[in-house]
C-alpha atoms as a PDB file:
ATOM      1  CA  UNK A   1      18.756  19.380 -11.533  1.00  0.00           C
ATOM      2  CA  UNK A   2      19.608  16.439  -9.818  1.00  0.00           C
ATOM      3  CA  UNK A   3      22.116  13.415  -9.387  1.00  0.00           C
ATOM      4  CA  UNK A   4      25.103  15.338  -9.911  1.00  0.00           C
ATOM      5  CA  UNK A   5      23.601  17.666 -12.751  1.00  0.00           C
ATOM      6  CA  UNK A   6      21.384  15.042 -14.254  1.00  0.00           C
ATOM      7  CA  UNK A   7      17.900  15.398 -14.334  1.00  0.00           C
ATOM      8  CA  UNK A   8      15.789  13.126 -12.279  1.00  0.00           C
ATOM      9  CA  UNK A   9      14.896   9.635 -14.224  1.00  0.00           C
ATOM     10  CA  UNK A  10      11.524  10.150 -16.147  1.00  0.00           C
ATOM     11  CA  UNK A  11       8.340   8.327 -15.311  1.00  0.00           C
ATOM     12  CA  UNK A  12       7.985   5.778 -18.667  1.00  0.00           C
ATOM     13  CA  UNK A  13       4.458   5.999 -19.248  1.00  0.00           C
ATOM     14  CA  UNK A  14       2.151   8.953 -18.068  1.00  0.00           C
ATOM     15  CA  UNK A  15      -1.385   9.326 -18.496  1.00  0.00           C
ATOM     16  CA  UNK A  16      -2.701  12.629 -17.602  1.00  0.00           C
ATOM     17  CA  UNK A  17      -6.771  13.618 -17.877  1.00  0.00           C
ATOM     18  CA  UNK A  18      -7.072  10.936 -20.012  1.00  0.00           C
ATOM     19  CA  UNK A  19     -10.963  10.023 -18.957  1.00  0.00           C
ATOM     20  CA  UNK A  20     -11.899   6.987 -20.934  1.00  0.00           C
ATOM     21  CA  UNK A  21      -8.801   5.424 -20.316  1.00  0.00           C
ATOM     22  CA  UNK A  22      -8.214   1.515 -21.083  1.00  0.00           C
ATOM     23  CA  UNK A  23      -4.862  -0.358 -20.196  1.00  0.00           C
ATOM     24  CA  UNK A  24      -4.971  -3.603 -21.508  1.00  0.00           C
ATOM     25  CA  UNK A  25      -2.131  -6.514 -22.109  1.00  0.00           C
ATOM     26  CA  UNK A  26       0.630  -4.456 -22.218  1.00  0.00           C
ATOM     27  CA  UNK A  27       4.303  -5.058 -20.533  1.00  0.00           C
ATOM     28  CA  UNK A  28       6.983  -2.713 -19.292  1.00  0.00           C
ATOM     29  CA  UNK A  29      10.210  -4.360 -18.687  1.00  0.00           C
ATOM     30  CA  UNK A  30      13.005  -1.973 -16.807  1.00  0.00           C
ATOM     31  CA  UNK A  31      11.644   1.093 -16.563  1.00  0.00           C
ATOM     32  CA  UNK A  32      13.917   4.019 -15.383  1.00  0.00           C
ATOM     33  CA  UNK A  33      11.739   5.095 -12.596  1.00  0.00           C
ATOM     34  CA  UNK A  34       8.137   4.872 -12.525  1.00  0.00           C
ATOM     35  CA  UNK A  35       6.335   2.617 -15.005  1.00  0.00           C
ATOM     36  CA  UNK A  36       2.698   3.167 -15.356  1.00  0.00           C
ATOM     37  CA  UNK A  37       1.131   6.641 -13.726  1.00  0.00           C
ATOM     38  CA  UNK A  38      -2.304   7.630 -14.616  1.00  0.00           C
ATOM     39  CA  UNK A  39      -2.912  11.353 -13.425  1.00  0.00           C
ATOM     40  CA  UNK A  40      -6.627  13.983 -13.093  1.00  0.00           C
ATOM     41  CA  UNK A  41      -8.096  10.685 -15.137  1.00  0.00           C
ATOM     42  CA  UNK A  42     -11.742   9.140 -14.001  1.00  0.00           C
ATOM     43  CA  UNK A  43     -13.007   6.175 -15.479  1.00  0.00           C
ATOM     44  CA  UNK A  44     -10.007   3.741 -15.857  1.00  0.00           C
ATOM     45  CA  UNK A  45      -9.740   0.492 -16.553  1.00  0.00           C
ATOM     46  CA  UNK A  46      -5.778  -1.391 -16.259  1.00  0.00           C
ATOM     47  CA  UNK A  47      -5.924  -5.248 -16.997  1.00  0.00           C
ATOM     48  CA  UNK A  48      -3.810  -7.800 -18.376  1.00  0.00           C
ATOM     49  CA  UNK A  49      -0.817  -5.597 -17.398  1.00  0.00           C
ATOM     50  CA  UNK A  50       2.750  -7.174 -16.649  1.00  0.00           C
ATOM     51  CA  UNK A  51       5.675  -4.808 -15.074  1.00  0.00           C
ATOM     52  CA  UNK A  52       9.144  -6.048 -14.445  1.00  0.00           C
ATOM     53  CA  UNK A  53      12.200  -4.193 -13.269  1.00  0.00           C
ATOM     54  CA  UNK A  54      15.099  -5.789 -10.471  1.00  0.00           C
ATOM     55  CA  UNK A  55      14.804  -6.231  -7.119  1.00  0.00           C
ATOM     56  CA  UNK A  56      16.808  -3.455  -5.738  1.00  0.00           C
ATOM     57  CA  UNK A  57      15.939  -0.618  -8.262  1.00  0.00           C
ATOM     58  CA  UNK A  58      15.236   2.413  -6.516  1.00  0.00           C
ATOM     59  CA  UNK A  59      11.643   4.141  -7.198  1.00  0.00           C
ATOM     60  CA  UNK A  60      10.872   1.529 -10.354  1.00  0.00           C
ATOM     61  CA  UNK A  61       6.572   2.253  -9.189  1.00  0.00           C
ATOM     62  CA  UNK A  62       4.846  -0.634 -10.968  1.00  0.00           C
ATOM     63  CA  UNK A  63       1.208   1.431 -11.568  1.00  0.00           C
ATOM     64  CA  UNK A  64       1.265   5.128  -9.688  1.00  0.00           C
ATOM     65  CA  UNK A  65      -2.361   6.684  -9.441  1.00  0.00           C
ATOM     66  CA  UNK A  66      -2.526  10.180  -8.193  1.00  0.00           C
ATOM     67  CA  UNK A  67      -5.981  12.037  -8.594  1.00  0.00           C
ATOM     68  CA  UNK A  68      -7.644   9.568 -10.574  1.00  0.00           C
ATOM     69  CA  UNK A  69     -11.109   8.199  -9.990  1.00  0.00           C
ATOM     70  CA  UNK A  70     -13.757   5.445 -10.465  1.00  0.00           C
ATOM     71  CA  UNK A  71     -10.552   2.918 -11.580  1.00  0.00           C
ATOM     72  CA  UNK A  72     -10.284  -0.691 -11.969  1.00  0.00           C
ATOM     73  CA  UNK A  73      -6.944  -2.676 -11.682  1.00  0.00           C
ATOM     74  CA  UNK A  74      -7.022  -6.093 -12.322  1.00  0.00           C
ATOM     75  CA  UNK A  75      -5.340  -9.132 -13.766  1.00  0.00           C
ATOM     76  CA  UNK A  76      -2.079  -7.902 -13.321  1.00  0.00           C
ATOM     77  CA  UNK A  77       1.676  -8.925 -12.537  1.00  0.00           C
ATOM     78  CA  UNK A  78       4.313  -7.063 -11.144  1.00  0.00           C
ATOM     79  CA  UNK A  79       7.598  -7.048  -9.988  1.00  0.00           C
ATOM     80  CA  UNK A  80       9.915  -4.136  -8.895  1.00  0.00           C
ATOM     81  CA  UNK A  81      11.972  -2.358  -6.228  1.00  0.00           C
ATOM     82  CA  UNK A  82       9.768  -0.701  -5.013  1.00  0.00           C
ATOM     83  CA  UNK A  83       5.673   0.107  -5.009  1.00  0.00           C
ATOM     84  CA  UNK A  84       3.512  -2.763  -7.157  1.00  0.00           C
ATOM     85  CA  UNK A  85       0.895  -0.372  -6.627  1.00  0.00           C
ATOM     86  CA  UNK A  86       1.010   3.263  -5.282  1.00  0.00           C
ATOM     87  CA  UNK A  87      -2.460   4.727  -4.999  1.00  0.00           C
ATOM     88  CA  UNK A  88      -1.567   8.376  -3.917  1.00  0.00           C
ATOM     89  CA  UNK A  89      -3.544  12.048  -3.232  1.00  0.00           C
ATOM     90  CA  UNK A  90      -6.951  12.498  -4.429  1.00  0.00           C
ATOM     91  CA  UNK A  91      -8.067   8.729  -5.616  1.00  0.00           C
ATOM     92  CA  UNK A  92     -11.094   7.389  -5.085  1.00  0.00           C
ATOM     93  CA  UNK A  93     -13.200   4.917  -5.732  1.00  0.00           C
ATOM     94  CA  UNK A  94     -10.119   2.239  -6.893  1.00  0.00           C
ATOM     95  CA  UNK A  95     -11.186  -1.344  -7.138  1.00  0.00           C
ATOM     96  CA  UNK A  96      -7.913  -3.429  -7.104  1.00  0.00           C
ATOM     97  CA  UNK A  97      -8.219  -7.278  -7.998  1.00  0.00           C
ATOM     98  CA  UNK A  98      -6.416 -10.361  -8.878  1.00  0.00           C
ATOM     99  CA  UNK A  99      -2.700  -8.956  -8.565  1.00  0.00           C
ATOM    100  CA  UNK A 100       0.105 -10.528  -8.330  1.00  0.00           C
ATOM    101  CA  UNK A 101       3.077  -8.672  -6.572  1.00  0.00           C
ATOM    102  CA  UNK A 102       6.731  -9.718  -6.196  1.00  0.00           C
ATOM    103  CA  UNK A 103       9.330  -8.665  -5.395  1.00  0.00           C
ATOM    104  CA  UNK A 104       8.636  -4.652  -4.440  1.00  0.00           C
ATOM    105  CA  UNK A 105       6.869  -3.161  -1.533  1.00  0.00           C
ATOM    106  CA  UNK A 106       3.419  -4.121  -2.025  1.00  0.00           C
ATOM    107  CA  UNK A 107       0.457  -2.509  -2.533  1.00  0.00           C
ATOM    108  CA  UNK A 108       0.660   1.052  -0.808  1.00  0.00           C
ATOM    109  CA  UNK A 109      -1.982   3.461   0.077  1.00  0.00           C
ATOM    110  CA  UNK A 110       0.357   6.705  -0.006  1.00  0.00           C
ATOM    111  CA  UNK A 111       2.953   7.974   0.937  1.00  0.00           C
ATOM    112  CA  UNK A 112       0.386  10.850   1.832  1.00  0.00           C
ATOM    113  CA  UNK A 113       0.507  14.465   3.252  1.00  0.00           C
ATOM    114  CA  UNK A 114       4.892  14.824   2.690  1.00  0.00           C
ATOM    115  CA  UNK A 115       5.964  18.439   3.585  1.00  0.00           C
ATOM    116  CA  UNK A 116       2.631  19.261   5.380  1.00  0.00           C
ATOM    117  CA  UNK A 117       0.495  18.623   2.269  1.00  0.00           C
ATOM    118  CA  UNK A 118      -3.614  18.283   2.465  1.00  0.00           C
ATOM    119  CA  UNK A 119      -3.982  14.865   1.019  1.00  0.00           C
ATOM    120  CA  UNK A 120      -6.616  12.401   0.928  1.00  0.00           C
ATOM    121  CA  UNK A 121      -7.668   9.015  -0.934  1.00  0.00           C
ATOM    122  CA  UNK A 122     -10.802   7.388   0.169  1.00  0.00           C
ATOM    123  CA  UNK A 123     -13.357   4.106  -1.348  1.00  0.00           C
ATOM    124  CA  UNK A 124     -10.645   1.967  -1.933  1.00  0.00           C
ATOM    125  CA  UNK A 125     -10.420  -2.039  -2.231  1.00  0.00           C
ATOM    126  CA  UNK A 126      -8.087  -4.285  -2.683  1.00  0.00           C
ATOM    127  CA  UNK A 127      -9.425  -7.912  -2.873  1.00  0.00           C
ATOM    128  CA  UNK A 128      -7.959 -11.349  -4.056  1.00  0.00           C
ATOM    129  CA  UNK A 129      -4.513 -10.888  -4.272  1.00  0.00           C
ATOM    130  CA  UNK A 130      -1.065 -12.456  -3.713  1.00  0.00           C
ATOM    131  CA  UNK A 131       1.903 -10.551  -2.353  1.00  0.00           C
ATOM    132  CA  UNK A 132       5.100 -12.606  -2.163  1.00  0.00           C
ATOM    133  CA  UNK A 133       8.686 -11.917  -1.513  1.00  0.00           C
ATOM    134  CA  UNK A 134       8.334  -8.215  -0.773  1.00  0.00           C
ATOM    135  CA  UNK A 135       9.642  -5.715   1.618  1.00  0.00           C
ATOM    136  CA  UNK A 136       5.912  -4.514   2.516  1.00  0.00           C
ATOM    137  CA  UNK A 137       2.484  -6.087   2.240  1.00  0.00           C
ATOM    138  CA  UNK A 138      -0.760  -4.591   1.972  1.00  0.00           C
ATOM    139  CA  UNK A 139      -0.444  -0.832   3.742  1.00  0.00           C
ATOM    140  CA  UNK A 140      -1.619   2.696   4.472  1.00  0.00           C
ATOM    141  CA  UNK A 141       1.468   5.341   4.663  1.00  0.00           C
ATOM    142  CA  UNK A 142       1.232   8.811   5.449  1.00  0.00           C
ATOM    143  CA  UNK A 143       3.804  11.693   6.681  1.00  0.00           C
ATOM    144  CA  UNK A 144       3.732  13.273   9.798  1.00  0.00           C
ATOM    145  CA  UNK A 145       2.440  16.695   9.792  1.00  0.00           C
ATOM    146  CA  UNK A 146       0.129  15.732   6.529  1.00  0.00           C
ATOM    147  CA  UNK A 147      -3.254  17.497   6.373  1.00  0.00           C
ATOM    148  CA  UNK A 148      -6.291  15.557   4.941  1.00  0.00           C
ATOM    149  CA  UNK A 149      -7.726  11.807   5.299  1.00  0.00           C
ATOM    150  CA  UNK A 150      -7.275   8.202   4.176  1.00  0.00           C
ATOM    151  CA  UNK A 151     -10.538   6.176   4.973  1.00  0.00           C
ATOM    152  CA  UNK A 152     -13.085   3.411   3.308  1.00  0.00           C
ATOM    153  CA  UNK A 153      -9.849   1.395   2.556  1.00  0.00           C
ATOM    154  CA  UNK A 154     -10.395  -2.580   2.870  1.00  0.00           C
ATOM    155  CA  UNK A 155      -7.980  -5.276   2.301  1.00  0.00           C
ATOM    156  CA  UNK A 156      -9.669  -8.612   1.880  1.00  0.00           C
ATOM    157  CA  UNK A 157      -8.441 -12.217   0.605  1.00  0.00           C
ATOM    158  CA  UNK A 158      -5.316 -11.686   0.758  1.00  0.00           C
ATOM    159  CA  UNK A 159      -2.191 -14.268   0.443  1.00  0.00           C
ATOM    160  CA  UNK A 160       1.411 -12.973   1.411  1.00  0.00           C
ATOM    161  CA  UNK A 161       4.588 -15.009   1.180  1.00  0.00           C
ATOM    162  CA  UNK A 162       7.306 -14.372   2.846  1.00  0.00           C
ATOM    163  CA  UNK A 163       6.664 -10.771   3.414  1.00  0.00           C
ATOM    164  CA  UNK A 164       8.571  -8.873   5.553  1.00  0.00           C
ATOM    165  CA  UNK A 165       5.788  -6.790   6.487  1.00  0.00           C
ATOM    166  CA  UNK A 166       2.798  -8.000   5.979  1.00  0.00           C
ATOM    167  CA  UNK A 167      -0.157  -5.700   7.071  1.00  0.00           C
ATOM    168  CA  UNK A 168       1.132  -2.245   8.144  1.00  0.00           C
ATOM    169  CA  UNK A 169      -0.441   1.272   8.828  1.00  0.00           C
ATOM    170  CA  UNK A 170       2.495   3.402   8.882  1.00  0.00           C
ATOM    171  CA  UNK A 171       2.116   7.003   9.897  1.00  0.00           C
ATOM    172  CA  UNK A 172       5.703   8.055  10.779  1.00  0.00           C
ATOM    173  CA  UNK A 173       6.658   7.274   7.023  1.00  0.00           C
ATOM    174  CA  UNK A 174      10.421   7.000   6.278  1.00  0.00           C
ATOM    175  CA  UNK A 175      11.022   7.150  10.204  1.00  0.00           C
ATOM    176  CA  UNK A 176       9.772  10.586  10.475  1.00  0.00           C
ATOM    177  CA  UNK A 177       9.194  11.667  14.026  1.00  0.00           C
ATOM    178  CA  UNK A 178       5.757  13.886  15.214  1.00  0.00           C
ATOM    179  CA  UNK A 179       5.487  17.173  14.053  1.00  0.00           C
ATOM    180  CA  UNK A 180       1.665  17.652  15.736  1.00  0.00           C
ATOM    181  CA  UNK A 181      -1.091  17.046  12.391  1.00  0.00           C
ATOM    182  CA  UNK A 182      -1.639  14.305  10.856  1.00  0.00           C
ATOM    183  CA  UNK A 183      -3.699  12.681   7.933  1.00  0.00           C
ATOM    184  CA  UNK A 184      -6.499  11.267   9.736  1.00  0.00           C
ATOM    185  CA  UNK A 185      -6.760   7.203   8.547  1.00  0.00           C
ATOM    186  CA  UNK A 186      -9.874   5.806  10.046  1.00  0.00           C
ATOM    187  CA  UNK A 187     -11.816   2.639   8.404  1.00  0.00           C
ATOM    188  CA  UNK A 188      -9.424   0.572   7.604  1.00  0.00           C
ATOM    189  CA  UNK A 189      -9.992  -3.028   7.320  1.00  0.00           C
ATOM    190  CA  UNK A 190      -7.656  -6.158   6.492  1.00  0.00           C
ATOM    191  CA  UNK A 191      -9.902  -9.279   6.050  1.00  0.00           C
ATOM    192  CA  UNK A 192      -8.481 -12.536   5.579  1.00  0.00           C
ATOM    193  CA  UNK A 193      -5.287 -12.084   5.431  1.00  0.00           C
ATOM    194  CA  UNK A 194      -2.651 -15.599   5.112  1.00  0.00           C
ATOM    195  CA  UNK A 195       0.541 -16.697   4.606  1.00  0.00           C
ATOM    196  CA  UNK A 196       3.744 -15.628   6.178  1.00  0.00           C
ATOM    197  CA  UNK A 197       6.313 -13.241   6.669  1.00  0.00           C
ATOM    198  CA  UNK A 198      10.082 -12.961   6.889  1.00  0.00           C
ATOM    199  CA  UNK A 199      10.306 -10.773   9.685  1.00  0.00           C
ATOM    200  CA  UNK A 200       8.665 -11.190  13.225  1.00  0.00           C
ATOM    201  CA  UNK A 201       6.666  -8.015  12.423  1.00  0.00           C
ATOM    202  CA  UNK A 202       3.172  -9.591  10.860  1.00  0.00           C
ATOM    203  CA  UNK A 203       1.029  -6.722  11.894  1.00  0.00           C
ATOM    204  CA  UNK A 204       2.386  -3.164  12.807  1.00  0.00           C
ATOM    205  CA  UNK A 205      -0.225  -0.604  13.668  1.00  0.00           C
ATOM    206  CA  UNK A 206       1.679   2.893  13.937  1.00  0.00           C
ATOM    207  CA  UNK A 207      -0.856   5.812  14.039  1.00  0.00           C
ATOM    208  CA  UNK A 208       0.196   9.343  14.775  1.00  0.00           C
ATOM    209  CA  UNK A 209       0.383  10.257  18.139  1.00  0.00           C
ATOM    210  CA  UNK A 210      -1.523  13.791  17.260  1.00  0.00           C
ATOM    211  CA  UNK A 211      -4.587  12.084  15.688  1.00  0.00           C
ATOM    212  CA  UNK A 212      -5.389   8.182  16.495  1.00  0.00           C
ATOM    213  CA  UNK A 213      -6.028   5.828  14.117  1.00  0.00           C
ATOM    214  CA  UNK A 214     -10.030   5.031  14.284  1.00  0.00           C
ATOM    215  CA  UNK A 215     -11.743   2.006  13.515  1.00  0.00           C
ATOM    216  CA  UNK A 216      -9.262  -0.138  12.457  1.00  0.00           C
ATOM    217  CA  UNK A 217     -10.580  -3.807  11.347  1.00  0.00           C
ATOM    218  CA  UNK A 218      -8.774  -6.971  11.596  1.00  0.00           C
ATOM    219  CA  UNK A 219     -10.472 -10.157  10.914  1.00  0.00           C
ATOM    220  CA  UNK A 220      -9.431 -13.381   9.951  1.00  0.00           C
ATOM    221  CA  UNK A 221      -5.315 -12.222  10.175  1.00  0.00           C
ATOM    222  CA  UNK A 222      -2.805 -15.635  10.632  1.00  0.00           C
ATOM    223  CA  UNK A 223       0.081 -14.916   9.306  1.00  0.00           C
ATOM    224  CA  UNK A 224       2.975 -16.783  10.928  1.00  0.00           C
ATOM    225  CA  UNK A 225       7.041 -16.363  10.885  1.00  0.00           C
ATOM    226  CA  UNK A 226       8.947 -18.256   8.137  1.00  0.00           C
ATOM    227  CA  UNK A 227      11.423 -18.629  11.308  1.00  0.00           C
ATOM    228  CA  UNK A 228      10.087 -20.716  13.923  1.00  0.00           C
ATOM    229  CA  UNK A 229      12.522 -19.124  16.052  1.00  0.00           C
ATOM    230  CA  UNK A 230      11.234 -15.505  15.827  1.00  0.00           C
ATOM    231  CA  UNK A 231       7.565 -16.170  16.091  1.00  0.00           C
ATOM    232  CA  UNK A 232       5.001 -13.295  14.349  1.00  0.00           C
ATOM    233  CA  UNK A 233       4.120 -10.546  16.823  1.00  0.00           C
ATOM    234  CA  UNK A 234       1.803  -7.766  16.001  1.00  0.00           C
ATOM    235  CA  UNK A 235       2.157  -4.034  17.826  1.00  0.00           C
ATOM    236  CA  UNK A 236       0.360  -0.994  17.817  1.00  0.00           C
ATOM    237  CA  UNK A 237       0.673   3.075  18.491  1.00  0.00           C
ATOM    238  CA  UNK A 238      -2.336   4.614  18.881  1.00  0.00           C
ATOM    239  CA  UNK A 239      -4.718   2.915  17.215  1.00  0.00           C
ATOM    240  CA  UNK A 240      -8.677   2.241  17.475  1.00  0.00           C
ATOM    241  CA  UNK A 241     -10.200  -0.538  16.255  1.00  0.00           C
ATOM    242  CA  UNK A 242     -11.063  -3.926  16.529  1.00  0.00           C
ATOM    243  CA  UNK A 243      -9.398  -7.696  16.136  1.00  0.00           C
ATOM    244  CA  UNK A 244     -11.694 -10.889  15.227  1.00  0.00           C
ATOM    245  CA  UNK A 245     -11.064 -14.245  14.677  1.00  0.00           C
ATOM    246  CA  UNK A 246      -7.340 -14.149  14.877  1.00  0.00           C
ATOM    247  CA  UNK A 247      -5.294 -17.349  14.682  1.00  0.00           C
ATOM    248  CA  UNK A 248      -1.728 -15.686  14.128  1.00  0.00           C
ATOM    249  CA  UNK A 249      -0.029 -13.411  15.867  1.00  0.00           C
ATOM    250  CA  UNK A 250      -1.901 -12.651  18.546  1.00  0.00           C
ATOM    251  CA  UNK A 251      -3.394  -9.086  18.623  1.00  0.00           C
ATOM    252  CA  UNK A 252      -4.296  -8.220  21.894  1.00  0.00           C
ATOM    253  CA  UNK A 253      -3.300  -4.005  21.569  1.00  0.00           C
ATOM    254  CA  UNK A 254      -6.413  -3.666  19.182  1.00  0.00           C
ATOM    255  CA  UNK A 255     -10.430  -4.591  21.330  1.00  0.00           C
ATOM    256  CA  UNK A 256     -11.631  -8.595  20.592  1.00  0.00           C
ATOM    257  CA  UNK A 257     -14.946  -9.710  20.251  1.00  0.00           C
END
């Protein structure tokens, strides 16, 4: 029991080892916590999907995927308070397309590997969409002291607006300090990435400092402050990688070429 001796608010929709599975042109308007979570399914398709709930509601998930493989997202609009799309332990092979997200906290690899958990999600990308007026962008976000992996993850084609954070890898999730282990992320690339952001934090790279972030891709990143006063920096913590053809902000903690 929770909340004073209420139970925790239920999930609206779940979908568990429901192989097969087709989403199509449905909405979900104020859901209580999570809207959409599709669970031990393979073969999914989601399209055509709208998800509303305010601003500032807590855990409101748009579409939650936890063990699910071989799925296709696209088509889709959402706005919530929090995730537009949480793609959690034990997916693979996700194809996400032609989203739009706003307001929430983006499109989230994780949270992965909370309380020392073996987690992983691998073959995942994310490709033509728009992020706007959101507390996070596109993002990898793991705990420390997490067992397991997050890799083949690309980000490409992507428009933000007004963002606060824009392109993140964040491995000290929910300001959680070392506790030695780590998920290991590695092959992570954001491609084309434009638009702006509401903080000065564009790009923040913050890899565990037991197990560094490897091969880390940025290519084609300029996104810029909305205040010309506060200009967009980028910053990194142990991480590996690479940053080409960069017009904004400059990243000079990742290698050039």
């Amino acid at each position: 029991m929770q909340n004073g001796g209420c139970n925790a608010a239920p999930t609206a929709t779940v979908y568990e080892r429901c192989d097969g599975l087709q989403i199509d042109g449905i909405t979900y308007k104020n859901g209580p916590r999570f809207h959409l979570h599709v669970v031990h399914s393979n073969d999914v398709s989601i399209s055509n999907v709208k998800i509303f709930a305010p601003e500032h509601s807590h855990n409101t998930d748009g579409i939650d995927l936890t063990n699910a493989r071989r799925v296709n997202i696209h088509d889709c609009t959402i706005g919530t308070g929090d995730d537009c799309i949480a793609i959690k332990g034990g997916t693979s092979f996700l194809n996400i397309s032609n989203v739009i997200c706003g307001p929430g906290h983006g499109i989230s690899v994780g949270s992965l590997g909370e309380g020392g958990e073996e987690e992983s999600v691998s073959d995942v990308n994310v490709w033509n969409c728009t992020i706007k007026g959101t507390f996070g962008g596109v993002k990898v976000k793991t705990w420390p002291g997490g067992k397991g992996h997050a890799n083949a993850i690309s980000f490409k084609h992507i428009t933000v607006i007004n963002a606060s954070f824009p392109v993140m890898i964040d491995q000290h999730y929910n300001h959680s300090s070392d506790k030695g282990g780590a998920v290991r992320v590695s092959d992570v690339t954001f491609s084309d990435v434009q638009g702006t952001c509401s903080s000065d934090q564009a790009v923040i790279l913050d890899c565990s400092d037991s197990i560094a972030c490897s091969n880390i891709k940025l290519d084609q990143i300029n996104i810029k402050s909305v205040n010309p006063s506060r200009p967009a920096i980028a910053t990194c913590n142990h991480a590996e990688g690479t940053a080409t053809n960069i017009l904004s902000p400059s990243i000079t903690c990742l290698s050039s070429s």
